[in-house]
N, C-alpha and C. Protein backbone atom coordinates (compact mmCIF):
# COMPACT_ATOMS: atom_id res chain seq x y z
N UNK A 1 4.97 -16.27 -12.63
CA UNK A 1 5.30 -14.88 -12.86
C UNK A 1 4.06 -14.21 -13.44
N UNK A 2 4.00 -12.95 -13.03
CA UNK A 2 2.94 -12.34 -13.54
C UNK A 2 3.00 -10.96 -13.69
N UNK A 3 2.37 -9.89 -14.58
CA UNK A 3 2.57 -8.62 -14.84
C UNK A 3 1.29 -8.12 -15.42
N UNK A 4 1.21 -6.86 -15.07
CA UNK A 4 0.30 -6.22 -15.90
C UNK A 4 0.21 -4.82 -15.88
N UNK A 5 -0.56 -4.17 -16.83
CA UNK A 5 -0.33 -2.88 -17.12
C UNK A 5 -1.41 -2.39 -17.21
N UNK A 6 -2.29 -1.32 -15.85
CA UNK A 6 -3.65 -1.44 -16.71
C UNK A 6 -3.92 0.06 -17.42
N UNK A 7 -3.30 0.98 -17.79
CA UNK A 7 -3.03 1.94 -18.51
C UNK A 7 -3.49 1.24 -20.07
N UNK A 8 -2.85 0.61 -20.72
CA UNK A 8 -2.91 -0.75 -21.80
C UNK A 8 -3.86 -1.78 -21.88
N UNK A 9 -4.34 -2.44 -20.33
CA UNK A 9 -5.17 -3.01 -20.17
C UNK A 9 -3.94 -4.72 -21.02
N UNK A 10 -3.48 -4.57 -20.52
CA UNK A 10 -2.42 -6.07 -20.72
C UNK A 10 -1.97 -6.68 -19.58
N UNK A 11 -1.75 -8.21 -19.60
CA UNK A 11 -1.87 -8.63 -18.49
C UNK A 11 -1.08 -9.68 -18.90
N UNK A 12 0.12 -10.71 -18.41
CA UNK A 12 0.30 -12.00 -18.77
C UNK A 12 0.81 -12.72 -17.70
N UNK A 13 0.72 -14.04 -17.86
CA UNK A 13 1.53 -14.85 -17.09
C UNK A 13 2.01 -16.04 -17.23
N UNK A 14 3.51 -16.24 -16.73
CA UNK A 14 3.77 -17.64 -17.21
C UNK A 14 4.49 -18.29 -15.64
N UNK A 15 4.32 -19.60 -15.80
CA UNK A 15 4.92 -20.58 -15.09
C UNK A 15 5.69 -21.07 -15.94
N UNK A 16 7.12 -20.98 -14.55
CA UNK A 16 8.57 -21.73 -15.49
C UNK A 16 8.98 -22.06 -14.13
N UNK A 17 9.52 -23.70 -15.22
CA UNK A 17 10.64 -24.42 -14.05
C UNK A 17 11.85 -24.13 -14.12
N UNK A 18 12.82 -23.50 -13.35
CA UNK A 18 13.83 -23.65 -12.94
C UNK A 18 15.13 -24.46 -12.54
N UNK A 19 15.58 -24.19 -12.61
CA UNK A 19 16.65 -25.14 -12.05
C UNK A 19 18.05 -24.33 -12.01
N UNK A 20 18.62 -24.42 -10.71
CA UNK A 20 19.76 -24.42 -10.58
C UNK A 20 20.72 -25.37 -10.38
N UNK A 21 22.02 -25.55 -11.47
CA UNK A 21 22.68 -26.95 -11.59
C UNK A 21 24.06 -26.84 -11.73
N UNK A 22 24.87 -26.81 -10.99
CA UNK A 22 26.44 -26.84 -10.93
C UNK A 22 26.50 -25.22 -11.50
N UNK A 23 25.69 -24.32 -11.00
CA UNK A 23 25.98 -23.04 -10.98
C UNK A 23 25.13 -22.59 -12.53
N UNK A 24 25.25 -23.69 -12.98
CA UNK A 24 24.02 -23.31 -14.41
C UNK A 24 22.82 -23.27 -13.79
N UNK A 25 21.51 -22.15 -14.27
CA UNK A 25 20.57 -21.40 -14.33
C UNK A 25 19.92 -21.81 -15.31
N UNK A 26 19.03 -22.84 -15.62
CA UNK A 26 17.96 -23.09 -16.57
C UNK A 26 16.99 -22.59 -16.36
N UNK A 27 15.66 -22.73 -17.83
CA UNK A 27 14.47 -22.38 -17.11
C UNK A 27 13.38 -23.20 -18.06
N UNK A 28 11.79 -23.50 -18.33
CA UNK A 28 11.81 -24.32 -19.41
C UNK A 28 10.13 -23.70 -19.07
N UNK A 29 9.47 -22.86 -19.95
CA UNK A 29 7.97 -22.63 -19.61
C UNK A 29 7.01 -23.88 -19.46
N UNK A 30 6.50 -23.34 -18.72
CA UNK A 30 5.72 -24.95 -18.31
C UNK A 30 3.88 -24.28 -18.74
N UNK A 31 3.52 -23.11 -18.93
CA UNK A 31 1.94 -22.87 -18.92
C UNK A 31 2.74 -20.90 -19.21
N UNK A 32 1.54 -20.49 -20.29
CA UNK A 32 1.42 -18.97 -20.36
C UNK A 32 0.40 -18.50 -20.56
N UNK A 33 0.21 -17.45 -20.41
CA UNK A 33 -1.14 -17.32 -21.08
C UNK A 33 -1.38 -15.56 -20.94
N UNK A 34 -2.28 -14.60 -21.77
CA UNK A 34 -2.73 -13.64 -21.49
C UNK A 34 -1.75 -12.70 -22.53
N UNK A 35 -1.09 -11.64 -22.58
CA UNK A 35 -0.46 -10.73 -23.18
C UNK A 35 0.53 -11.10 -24.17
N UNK A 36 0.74 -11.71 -25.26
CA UNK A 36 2.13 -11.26 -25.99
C UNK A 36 2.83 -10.65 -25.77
N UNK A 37 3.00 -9.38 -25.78
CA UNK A 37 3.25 -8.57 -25.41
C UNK A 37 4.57 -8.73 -24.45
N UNK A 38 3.43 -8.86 -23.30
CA UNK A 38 4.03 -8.83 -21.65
C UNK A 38 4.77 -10.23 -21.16
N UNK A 39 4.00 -11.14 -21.97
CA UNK A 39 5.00 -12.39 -21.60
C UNK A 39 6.36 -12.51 -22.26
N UNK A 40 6.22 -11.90 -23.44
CA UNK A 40 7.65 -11.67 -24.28
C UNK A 40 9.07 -10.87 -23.99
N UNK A 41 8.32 -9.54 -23.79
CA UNK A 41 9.12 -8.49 -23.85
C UNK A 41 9.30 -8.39 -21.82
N UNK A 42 8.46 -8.80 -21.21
CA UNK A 42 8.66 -8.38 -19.79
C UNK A 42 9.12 -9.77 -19.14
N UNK A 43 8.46 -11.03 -19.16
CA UNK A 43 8.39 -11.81 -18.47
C UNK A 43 9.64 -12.61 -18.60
N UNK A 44 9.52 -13.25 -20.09
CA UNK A 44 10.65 -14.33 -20.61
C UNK A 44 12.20 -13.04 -20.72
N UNK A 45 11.49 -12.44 -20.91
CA UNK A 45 13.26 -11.32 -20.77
C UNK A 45 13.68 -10.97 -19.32
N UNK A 46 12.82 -11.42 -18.32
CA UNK A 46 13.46 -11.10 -16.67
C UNK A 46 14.06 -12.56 -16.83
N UNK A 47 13.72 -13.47 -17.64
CA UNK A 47 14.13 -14.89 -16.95
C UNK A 47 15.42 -14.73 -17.74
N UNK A 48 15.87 -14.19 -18.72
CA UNK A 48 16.19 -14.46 -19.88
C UNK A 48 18.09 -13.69 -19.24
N UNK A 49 17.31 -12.71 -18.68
CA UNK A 49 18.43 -11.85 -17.65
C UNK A 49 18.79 -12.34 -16.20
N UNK A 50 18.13 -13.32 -15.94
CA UNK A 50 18.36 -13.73 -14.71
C UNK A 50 19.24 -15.18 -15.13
N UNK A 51 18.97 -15.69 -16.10
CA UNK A 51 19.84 -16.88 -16.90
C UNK A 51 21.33 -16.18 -17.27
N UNK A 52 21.61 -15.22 -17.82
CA UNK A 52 22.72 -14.73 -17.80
C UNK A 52 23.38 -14.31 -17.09
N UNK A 53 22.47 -12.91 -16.18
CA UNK A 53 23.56 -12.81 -14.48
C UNK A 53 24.08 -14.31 -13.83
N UNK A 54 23.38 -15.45 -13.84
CA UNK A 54 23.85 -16.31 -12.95
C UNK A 54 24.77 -17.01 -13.87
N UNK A 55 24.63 -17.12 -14.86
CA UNK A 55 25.44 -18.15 -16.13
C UNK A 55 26.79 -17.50 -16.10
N UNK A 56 26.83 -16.28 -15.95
CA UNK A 56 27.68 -15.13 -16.13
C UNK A 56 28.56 -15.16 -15.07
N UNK A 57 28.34 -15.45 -13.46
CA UNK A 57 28.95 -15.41 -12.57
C UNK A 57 28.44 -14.31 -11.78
N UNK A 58 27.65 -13.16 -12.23
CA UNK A 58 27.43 -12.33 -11.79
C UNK A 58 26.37 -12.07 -10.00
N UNK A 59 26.26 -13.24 -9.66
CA UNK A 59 24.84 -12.76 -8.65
C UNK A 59 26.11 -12.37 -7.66
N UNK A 60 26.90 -12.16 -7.21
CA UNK A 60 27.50 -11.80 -5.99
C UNK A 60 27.26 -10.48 -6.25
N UNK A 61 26.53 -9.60 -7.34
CA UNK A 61 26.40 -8.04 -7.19
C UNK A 61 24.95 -7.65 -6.75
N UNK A 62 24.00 -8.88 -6.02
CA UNK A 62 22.82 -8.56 -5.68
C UNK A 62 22.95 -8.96 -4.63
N UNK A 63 24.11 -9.91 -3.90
CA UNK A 63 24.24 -10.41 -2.78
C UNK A 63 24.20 -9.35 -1.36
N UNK A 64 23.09 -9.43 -0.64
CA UNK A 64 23.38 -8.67 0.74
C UNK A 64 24.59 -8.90 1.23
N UNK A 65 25.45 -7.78 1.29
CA UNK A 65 26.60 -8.29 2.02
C UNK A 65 27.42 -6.40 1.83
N UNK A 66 28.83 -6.57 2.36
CA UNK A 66 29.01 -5.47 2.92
C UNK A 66 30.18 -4.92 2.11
N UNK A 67 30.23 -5.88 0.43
CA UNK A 67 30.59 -5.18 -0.54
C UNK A 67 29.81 -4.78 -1.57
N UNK A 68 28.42 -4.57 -1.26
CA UNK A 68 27.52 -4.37 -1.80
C UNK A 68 26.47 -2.91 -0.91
N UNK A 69 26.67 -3.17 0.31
CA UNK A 69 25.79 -2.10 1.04
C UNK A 69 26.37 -1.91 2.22
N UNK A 70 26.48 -0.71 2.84
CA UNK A 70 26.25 -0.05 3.74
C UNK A 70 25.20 -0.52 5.02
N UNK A 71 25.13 -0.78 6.48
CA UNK A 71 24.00 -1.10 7.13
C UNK A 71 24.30 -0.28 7.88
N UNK A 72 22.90 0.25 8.76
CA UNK A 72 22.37 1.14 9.58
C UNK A 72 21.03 0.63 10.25
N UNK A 73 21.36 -0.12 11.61
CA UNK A 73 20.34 -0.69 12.43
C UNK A 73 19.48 0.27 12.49
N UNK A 74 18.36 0.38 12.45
CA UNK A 74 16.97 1.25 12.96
C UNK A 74 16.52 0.27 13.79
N UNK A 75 14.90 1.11 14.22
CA UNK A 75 14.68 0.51 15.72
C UNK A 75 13.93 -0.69 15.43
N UNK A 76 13.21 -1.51 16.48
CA UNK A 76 12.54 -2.44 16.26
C UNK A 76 11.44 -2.21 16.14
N UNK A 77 10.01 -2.98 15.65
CA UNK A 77 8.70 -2.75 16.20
C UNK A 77 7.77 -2.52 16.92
N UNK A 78 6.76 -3.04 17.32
CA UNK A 78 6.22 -3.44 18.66
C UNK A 78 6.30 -5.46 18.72
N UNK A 79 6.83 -5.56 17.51
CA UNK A 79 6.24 -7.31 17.65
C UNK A 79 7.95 -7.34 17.30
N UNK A 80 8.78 -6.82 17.73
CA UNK A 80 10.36 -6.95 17.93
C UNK A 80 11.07 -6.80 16.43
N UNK A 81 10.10 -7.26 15.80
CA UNK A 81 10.92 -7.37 14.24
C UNK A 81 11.91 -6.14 13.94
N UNK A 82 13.38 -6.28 13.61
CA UNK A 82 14.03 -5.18 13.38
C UNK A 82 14.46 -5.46 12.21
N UNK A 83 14.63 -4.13 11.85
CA UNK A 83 14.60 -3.64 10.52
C UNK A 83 15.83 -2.81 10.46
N UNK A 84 17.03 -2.92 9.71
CA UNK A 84 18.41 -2.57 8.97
C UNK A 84 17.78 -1.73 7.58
N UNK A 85 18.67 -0.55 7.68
CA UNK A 85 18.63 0.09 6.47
C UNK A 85 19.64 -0.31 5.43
N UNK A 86 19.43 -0.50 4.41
CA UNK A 86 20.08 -0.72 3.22
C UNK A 86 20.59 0.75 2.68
N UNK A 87 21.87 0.69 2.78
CA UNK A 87 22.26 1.55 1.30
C UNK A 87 23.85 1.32 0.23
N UNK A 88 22.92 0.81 -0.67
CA UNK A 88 23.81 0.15 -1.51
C UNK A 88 25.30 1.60 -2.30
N UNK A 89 26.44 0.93 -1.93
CA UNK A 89 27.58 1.35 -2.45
C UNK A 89 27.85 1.70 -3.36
N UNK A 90 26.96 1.32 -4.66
CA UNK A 90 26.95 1.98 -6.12
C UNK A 90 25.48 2.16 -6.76
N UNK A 91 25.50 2.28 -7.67
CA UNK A 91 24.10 2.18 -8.39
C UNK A 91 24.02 1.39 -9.46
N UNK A 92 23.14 0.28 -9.16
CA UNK A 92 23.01 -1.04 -9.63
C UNK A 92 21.20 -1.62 -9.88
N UNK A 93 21.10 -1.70 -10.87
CA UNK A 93 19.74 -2.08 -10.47
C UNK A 93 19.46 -3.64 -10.34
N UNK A 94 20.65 -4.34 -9.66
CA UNK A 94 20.43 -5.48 -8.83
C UNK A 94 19.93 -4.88 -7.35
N UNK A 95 20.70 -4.09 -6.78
CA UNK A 95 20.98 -3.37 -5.81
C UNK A 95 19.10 -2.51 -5.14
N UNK A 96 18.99 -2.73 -3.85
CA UNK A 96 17.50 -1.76 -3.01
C UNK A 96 18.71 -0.60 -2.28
N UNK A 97 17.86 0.47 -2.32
CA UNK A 97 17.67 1.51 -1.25
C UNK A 97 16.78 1.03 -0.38
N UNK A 98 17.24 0.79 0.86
CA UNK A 98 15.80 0.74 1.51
C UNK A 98 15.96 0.11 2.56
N UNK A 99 15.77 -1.56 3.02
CA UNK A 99 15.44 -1.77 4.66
C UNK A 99 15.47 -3.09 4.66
N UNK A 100 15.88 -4.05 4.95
CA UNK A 100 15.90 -5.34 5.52
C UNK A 100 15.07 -5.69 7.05
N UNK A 101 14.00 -6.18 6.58
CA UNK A 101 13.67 -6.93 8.01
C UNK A 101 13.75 -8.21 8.39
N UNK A 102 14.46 -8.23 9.76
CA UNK A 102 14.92 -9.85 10.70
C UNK A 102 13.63 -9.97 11.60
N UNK A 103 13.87 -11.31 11.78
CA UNK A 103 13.09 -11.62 12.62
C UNK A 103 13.67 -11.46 14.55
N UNK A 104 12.55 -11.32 15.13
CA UNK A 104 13.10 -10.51 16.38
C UNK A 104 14.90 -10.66 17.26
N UNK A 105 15.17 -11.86 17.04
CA UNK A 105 16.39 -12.94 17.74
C UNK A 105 17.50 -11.79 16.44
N UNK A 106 17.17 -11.00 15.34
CA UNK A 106 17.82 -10.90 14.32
C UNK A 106 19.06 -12.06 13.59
N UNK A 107 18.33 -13.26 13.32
CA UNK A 107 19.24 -14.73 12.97
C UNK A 107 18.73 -14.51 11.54
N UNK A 108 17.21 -14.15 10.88
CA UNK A 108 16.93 -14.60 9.71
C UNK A 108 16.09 -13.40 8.70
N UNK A 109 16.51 -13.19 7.83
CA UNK A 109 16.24 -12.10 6.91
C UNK A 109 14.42 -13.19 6.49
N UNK A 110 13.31 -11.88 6.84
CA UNK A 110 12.03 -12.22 6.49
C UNK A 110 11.84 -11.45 4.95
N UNK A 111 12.53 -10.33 4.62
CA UNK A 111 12.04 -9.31 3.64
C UNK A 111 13.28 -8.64 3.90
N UNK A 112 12.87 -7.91 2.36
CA UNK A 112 13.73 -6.66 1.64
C UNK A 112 12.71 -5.97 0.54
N UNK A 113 12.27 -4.40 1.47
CA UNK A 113 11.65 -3.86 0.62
C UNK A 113 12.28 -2.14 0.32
N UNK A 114 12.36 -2.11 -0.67
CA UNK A 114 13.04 -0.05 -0.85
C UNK A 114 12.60 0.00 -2.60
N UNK A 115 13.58 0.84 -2.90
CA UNK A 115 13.26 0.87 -4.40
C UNK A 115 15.09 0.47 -4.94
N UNK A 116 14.87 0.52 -6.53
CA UNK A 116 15.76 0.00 -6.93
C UNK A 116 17.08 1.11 -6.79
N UNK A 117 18.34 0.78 -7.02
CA UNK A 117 19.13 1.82 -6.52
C UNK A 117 19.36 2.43 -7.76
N UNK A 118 19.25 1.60 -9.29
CA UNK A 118 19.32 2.73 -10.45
C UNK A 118 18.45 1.35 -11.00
N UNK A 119 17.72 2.74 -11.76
CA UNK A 119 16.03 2.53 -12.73
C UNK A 119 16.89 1.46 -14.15
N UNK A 120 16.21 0.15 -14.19
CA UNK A 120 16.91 -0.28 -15.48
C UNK A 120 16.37 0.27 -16.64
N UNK A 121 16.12 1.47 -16.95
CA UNK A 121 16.14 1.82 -18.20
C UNK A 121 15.64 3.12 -18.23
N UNK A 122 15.78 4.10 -19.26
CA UNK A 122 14.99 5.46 -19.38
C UNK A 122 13.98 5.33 -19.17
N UNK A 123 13.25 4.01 -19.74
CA UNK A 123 11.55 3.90 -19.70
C UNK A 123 11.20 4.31 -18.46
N UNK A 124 11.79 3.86 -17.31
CA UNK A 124 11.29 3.34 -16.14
C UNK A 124 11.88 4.32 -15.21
N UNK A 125 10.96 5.36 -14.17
CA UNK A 125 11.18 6.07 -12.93
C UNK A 125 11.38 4.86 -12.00
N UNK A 126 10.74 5.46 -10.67
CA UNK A 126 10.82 4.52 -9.52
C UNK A 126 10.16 3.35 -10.07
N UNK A 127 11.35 2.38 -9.37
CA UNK A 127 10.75 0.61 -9.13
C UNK A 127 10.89 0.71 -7.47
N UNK A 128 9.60 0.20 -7.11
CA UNK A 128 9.35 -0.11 -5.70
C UNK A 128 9.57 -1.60 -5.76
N UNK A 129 10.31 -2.23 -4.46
CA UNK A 129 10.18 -3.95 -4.32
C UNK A 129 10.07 -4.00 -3.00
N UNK A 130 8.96 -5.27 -2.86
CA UNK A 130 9.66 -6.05 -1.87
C UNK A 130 9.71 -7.82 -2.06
N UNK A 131 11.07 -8.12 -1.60
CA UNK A 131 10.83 -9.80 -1.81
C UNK A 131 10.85 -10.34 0.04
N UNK A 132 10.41 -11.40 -0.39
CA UNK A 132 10.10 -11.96 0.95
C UNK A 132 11.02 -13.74 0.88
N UNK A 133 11.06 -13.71 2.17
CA UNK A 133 11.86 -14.78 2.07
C UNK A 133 11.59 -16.20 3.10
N UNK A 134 11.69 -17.10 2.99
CA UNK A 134 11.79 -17.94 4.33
C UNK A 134 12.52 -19.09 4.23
N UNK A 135 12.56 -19.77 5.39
CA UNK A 135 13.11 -20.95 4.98
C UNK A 135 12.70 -22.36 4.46
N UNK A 136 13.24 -23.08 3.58
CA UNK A 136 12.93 -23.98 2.79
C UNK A 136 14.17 -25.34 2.95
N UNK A 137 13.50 -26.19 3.68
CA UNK A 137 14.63 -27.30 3.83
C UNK A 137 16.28 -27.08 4.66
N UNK A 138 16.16 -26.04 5.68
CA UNK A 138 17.76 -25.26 5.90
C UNK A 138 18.16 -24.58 5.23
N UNK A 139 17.18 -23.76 4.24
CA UNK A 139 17.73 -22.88 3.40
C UNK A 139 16.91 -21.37 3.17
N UNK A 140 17.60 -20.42 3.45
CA UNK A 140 17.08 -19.07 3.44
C UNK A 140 16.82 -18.80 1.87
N UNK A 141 15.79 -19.02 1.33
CA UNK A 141 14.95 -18.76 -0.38
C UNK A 141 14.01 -17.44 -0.20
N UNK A 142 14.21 -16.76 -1.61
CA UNK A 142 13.19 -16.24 -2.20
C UNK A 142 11.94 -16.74 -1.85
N UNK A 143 10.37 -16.12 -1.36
CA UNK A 143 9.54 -16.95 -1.80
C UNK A 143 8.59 -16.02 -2.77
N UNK A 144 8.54 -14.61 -2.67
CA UNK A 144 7.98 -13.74 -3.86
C UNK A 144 8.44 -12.78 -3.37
N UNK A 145 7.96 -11.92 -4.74
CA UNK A 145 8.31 -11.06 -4.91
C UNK A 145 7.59 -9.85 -5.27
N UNK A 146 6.85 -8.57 -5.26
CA UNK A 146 6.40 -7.89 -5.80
C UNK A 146 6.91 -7.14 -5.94
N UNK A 147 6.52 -6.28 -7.43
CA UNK A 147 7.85 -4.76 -7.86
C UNK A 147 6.51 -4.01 -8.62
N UNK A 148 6.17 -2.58 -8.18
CA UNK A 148 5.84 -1.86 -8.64
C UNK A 148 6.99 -0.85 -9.15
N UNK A 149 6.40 -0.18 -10.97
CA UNK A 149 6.98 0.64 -11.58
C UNK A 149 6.55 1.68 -12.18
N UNK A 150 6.58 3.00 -11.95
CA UNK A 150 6.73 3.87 -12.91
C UNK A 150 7.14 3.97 -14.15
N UNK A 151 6.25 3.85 -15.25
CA UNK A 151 6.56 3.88 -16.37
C UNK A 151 5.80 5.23 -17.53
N UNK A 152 7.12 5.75 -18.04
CA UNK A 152 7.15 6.68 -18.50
C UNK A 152 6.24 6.30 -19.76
N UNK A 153 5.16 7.39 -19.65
CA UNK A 153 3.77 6.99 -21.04
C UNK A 153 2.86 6.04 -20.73
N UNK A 154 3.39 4.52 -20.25
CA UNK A 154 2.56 3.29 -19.64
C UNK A 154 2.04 3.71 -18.07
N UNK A 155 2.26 4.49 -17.94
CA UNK A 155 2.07 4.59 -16.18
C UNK A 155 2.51 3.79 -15.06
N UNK A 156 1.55 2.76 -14.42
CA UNK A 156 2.29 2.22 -13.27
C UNK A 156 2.41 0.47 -13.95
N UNK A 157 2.95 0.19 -13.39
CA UNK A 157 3.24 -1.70 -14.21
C UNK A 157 3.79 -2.34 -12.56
N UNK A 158 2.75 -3.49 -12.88
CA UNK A 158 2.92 -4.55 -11.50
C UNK A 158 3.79 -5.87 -12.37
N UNK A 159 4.60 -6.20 -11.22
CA UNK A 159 5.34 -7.35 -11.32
C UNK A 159 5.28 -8.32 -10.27
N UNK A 160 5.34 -9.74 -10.63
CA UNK A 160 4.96 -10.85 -9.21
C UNK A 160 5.50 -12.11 -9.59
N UNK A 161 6.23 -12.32 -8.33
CA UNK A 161 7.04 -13.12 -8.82
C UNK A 161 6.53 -14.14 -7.57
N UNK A 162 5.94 -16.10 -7.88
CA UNK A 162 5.82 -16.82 -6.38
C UNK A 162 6.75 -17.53 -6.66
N UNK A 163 7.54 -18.05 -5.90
CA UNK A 163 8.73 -18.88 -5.95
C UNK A 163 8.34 -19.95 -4.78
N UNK A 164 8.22 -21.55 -5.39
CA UNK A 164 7.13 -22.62 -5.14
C UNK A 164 8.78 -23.50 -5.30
N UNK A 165 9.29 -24.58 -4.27
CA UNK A 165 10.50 -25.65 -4.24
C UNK A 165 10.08 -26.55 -4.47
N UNK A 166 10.40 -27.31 -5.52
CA UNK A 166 10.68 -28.78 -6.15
C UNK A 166 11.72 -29.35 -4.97
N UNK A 167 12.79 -29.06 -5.04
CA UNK A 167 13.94 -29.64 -4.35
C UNK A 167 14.98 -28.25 -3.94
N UNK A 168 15.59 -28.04 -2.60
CA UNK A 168 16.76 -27.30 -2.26
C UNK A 168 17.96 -28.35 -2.38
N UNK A 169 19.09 -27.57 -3.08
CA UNK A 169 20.58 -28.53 -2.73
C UNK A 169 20.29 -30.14 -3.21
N UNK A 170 19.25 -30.07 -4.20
CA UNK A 170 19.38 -31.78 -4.38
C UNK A 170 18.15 -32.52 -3.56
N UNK A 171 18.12 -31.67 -2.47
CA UNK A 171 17.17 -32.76 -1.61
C UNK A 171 15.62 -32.39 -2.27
N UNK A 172 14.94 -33.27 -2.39
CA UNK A 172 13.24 -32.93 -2.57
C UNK A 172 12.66 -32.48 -1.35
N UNK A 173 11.59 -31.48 -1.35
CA UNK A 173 10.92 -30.34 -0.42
C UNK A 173 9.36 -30.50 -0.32
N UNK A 174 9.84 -31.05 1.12
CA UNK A 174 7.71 -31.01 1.44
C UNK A 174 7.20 -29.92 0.98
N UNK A 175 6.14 -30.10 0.46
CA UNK A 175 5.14 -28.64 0.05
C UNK A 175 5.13 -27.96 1.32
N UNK A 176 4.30 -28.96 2.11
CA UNK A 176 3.70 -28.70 3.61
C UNK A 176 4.75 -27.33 4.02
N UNK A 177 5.99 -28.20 4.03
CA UNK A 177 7.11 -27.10 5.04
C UNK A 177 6.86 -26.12 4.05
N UNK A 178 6.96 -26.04 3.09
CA UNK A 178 7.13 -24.48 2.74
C UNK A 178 6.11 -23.59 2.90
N UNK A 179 4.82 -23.85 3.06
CA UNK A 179 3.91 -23.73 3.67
C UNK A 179 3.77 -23.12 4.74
N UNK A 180 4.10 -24.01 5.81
CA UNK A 180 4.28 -23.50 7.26
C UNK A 180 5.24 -22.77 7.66
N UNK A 181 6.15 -22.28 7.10
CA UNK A 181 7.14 -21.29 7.02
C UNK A 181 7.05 -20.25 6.96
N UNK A 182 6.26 -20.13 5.27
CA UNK A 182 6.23 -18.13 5.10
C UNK A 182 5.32 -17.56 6.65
């Protein structure tokens, strides 16, 4: 994970292991370094909220699906890739405005990029995202993420998220494949 602010001129980053385990959400820093600040208040508090939505029961309110959003096919590319508009049913800042792109056959979500559908906090105007995705062992994963933000006084603030598999479902994960995937 990584962030920075250069309004402030702050910067941090940490590596954390994860784990998802009978629906429990761990996490355990493995290396940090750079901002106090930013590793505290920005970094370990996204993990810190992402440990509770899932601990909580809550991720079915970020889940693509069609109690969550609205879809509206748009056209394809020139390299076929089509792209679905997102528009989410409430205002959530799990929740994008914005666009899903499949790959041409439309079988597999590559990306999701728009902005957030409500700003998590006064601080914060537009959050721009996009996460990207591929497959990992038979499994459609996160593999990053970037989120630009408007921040009220701080100006703009970058967020980056690489998401690297130990194991999907139990099974252990060639590097290689994940690799040759994205």
């Amino acid at each position: 994970m990584h962030a920075k602010n250069e309004r402030f001129n702050q910067e941090g980053w940490i590596d954390a292991w994860t784990e998802l385990d009978g629906g429990a959400f761990k996490y355990q820093i493995a290396t940090e370094r750079g901002s106090e600040y930013i590793r505290n208040k920005v970094l370990r508090a996204l993990l810190t909220r992402e440990q509770e939505l899932v601990n909580n029961g809550e991720t079915g309110r970020a889940e693509i699906s069609h109690d969550n959003y609205s879809f509206q096919e748009a056209t394809a590319d020139s390299d076929g890739f089509r792209y679905v508009l997102l528009k989410p049913k409430r205002k959530d800042v799990l929740l994008v405005n914005g666009r899903m792109v499949l790959n041409p056959e439309g079988t597999a979500l590559l990306r999701v990029e728009g902005t957030l559908a409500k700003n998590p906090s006064f601080w914060t105007g537009t959050v721009n995202i996009v996460r990207e995705f591929a497959m990992v062992d038979g499994v459609r994963v996160p593999v990053a993420t970037a989120t630009v933000a408007k921040l009220k006084l701080a100006g703009e603030a970058q967020f980056d998220v690489r998401y690297e598999y130990q194991s999907v479902n139990g099974r252990q994960v060639d590097p290689a494949t994940l690799l040759a995937q994205r």
